[in-house]
Protein backbone atom coordinates (compact mmCIF):
# COMPACT_ATOMS: atom_id res chain seq x y z
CA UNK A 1 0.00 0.00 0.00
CA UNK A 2 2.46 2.29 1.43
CA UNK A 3 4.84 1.58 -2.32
CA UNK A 4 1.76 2.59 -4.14
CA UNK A 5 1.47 6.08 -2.55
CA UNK A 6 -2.07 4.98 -0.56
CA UNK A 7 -2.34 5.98 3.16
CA UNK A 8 -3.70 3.75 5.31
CA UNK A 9 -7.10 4.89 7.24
CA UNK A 10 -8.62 4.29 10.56
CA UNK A 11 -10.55 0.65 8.65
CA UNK A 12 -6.98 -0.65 7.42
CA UNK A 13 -6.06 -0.89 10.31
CA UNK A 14 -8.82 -2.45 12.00
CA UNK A 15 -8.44 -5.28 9.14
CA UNK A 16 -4.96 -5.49 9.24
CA UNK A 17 -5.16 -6.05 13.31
CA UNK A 18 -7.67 -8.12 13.17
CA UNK A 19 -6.09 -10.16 10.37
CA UNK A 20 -2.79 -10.50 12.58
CA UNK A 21 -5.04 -11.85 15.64
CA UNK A 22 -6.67 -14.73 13.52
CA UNK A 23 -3.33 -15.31 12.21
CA UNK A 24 -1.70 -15.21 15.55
CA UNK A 25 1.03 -12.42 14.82
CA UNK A 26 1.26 -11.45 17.82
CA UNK A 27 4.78 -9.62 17.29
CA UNK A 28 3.27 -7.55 13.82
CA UNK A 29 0.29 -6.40 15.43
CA UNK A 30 2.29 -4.61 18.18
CA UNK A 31 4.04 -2.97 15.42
CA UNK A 32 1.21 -1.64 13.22
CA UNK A 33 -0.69 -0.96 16.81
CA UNK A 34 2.49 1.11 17.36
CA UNK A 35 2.52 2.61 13.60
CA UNK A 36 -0.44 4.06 13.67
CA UNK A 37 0.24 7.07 15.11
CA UNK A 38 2.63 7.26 12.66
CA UNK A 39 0.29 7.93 10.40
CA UNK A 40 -2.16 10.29 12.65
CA UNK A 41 -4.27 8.13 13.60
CA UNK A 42 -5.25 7.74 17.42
CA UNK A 43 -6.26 4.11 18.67
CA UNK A 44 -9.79 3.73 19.35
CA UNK A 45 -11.87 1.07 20.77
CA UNK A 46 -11.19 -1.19 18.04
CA UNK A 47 -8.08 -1.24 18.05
CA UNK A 48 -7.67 -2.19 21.35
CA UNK A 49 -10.20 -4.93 20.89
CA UNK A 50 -8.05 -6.34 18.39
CA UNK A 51 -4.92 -6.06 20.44
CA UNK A 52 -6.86 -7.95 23.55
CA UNK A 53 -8.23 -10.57 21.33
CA UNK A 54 -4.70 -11.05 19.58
CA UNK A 55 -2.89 -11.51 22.84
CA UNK A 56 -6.10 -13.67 23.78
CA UNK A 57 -5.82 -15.87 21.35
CA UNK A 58 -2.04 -16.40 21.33
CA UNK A 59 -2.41 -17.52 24.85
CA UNK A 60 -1.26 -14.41 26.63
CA UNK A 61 -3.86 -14.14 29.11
CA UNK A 62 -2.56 -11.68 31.47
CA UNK A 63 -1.13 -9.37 28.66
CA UNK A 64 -4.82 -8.22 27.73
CA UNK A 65 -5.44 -6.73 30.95
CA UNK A 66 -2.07 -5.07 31.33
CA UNK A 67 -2.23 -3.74 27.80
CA UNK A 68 -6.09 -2.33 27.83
CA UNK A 69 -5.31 -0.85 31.86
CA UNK A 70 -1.82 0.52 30.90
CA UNK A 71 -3.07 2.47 27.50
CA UNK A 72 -6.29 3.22 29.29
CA UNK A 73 -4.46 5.21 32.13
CA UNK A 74 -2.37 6.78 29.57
CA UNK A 75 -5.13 7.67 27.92
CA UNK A 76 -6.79 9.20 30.76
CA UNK A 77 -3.55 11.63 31.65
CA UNK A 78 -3.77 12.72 28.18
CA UNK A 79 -7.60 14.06 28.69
């Protein structure tokens, strides 16, 4: 996408996320979670529904909580 000159939006990255977590690539969805911002675009819930469920399924079960608590609280000193 990114060769071709096409920005990703807010839904690419919902489908790429969720494609990682049926996948179970773990590692590459923290890294287009991460990339995101990159290109301005703030998480939303559905992104970090994604992330849970993608640490869910690989098996991670206390990552989900830490994750979703840890960006929530840094979400909430950013308001």
């Amino acid at each position: 996408m990114l060769n071709e000159g096409i920005c990703p939006n807010y839904v690419t990255f919902v489908v790429v996320l969720s494609a990682c977590d049926h996948v179970g690539l773990v590692t590459d969805g923290f890294d287009r979670f991460v990339s995101m911002t990159n290109f301005g675009i703030e998480p939303r819930l559905e992104y970090y529904a994604c992330m849970v469920s993608l640490l869910g399924r690989a098996e991670k079960l206390y990552e989900p909580k830490d994750f979703f608590f840890l960006k929530y609280y840094q979400y909430l000193e950013l308001a």
